[in-house]
C-alpha atoms as a PDB file:
ATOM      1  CA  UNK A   1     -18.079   7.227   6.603  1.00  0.00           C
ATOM      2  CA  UNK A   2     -18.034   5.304   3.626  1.00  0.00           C
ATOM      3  CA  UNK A   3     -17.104   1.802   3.773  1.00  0.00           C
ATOM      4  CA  UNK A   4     -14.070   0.075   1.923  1.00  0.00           C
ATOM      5  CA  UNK A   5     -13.331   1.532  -1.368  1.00  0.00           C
ATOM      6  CA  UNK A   6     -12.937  -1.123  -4.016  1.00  0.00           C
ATOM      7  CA  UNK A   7     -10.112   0.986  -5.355  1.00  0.00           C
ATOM      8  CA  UNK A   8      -7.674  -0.787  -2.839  1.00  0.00           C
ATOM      9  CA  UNK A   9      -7.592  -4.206  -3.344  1.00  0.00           C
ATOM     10  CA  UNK A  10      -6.689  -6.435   0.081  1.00  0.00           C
ATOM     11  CA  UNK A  11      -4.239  -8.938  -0.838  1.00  0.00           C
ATOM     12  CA  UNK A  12      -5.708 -12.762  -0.748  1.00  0.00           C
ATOM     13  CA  UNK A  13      -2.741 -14.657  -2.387  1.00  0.00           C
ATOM     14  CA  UNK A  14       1.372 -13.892  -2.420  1.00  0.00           C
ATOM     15  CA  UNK A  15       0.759 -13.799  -6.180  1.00  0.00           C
ATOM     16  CA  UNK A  16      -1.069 -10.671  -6.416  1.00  0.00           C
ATOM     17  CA  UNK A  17       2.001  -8.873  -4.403  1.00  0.00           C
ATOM     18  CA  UNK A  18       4.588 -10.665  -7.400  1.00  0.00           C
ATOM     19  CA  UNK A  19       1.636  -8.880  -9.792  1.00  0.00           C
ATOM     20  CA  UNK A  20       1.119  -5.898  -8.266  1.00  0.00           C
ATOM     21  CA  UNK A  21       5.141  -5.156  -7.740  1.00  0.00           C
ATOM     22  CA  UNK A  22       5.421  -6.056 -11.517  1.00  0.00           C
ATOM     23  CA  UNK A  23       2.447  -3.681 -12.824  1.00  0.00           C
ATOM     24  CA  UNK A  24       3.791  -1.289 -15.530  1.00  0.00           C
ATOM     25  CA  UNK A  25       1.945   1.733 -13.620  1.00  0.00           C
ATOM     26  CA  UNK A  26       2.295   2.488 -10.078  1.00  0.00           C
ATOM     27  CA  UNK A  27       1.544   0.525  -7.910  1.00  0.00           C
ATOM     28  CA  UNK A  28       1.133   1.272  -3.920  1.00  0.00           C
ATOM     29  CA  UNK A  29       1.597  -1.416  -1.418  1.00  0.00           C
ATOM     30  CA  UNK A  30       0.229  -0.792   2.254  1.00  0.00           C
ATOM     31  CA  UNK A  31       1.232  -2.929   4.819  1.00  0.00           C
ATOM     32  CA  UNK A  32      -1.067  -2.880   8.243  1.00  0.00           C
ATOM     33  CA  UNK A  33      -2.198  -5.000  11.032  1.00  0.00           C
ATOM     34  CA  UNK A  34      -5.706  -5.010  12.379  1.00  0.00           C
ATOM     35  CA  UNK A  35      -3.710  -3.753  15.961  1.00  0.00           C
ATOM     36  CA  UNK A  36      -1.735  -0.992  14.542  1.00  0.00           C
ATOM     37  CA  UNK A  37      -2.876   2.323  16.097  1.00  0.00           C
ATOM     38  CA  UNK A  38      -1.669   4.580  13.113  1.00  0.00           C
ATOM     39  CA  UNK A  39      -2.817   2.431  10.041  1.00  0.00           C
ATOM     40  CA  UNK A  40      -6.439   3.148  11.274  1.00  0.00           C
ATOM     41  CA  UNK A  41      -5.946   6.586  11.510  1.00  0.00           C
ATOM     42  CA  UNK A  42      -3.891   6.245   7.655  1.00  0.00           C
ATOM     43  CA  UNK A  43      -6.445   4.326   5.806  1.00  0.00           C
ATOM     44  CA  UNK A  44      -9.194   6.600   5.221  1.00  0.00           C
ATOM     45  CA  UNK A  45      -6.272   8.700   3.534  1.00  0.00           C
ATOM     46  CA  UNK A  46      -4.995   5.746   1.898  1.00  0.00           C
ATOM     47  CA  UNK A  47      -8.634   4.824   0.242  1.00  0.00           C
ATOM     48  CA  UNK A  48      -8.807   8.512  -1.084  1.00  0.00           C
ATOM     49  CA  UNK A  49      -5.637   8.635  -2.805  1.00  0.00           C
ATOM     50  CA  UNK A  50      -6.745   5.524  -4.311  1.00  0.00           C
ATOM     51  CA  UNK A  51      -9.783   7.050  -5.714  1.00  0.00           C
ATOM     52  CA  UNK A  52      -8.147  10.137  -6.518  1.00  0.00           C
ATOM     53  CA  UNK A  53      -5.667   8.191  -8.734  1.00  0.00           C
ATOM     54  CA  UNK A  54      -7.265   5.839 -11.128  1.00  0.00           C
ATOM     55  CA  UNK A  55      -4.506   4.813 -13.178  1.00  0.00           C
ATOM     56  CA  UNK A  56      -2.909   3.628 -10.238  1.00  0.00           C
ATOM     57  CA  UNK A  57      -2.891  -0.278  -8.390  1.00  0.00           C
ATOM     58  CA  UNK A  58      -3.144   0.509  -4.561  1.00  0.00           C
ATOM     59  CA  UNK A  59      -2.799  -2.788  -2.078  1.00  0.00           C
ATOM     60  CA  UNK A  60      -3.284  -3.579   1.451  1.00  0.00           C
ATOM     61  CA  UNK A  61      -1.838  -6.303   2.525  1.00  0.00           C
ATOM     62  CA  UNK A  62      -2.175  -7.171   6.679  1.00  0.00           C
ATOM     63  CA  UNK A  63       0.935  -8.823   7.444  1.00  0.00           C
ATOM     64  CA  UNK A  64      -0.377 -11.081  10.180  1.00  0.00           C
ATOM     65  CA  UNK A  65      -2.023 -13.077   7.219  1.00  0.00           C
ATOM     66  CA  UNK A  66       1.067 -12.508   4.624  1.00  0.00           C
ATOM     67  CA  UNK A  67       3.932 -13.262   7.322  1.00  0.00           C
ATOM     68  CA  UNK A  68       5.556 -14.405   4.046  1.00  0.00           C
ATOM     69  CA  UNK A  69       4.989 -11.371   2.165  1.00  0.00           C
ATOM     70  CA  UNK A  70       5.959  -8.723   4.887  1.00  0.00           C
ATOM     71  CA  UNK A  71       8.800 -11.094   5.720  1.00  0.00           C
ATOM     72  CA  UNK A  72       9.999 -10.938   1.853  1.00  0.00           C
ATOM     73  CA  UNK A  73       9.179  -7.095   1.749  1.00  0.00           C
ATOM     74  CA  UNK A  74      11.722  -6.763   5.073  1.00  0.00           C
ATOM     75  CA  UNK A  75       8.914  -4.950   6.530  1.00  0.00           C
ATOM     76  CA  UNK A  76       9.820  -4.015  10.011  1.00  0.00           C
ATOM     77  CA  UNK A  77       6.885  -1.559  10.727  1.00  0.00           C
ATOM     78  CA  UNK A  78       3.674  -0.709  10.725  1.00  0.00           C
ATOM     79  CA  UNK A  79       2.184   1.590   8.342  1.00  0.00           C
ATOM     80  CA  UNK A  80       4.813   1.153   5.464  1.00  0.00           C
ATOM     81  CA  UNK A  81       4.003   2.071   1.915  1.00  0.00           C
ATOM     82  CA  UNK A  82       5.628   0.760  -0.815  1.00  0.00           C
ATOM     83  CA  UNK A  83       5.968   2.292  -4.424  1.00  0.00           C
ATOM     84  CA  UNK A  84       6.614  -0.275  -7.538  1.00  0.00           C
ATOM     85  CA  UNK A  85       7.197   0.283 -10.881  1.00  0.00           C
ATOM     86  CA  UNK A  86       7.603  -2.202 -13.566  1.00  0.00           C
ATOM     87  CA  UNK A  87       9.289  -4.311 -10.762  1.00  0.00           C
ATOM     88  CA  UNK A  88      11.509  -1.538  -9.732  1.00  0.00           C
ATOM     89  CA  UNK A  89      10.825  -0.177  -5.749  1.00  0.00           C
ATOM     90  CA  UNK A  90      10.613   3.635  -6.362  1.00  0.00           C
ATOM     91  CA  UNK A  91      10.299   4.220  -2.904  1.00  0.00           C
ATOM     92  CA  UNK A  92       9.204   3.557   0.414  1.00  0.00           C
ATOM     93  CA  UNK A  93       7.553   5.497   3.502  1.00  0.00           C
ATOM     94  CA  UNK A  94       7.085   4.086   6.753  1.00  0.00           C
ATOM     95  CA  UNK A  95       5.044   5.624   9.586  1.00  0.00           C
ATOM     96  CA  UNK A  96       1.519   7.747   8.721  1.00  0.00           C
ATOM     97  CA  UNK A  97       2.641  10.099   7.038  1.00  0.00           C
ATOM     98  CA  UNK A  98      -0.313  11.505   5.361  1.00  0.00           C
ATOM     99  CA  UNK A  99       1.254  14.785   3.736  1.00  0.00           C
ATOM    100  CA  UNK A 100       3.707  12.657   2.461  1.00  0.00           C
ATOM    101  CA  UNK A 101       2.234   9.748   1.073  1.00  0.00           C
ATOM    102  CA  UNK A 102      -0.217  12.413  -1.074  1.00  0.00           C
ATOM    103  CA  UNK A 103       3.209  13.783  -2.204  1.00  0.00           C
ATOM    104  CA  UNK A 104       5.275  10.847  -2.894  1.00  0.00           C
ATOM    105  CA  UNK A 105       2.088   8.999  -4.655  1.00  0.00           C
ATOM    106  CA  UNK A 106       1.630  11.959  -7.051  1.00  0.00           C
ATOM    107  CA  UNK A 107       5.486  11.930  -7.822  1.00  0.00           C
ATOM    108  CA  UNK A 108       5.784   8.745  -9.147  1.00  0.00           C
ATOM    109  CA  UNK A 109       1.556   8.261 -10.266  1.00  0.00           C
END
């Protein structure tokens, strides 16, 4: 398997969340923890939707290092996906959904 696509960047500062939220295309926000069962089996998904949308921002952010973040998000489980617009929240999935995050990402891309 290939390792980490540099399509998805992994958040390093709250900043780039404010940034990425704020971007005028899409961007996708992934919130996962290193122990959550489901995000590893999401992630490989995750990295090719990333590649097969360009145009698009796509984030992970592990919430055990962004307490703050996941906190501010009201994230309450593991996988959720977030979907921002020029600083609106489009939409949001939560659980691994892979059908659906395809779907949802090419709605709003």
């Amino acid at each position: 398997s290939r390792s980490l696509s540099s399509r998805v960047k992994v958040l390093t500062a709250d900043e780039e969340y404010s940034a990425a939220t704020s971007n005028i295309n899409l961007s996708v926000v992934y919130f996962t923890a290193t122990w959550c069962g489901p995000c590893r089996m999401i992630s490989p998904v995750f990295e090719q939707i990333a590649e097969d949308n360009p145009s698009c921002t796509f984030m992970k952010i592990d919430v055990d290092d962004f307490g703050d973040v996941a906190a501010e998000a009201q994230i309450s489980a593991m996988p959720t996906f977030q979907f921002w617009k020029a600083g609106q929240l489009l939409d949001t999935i939560v659980g691994a959904d892979a059908n659906k995050l395809q779907a949802v990402t090419k709605e709003h891309a």
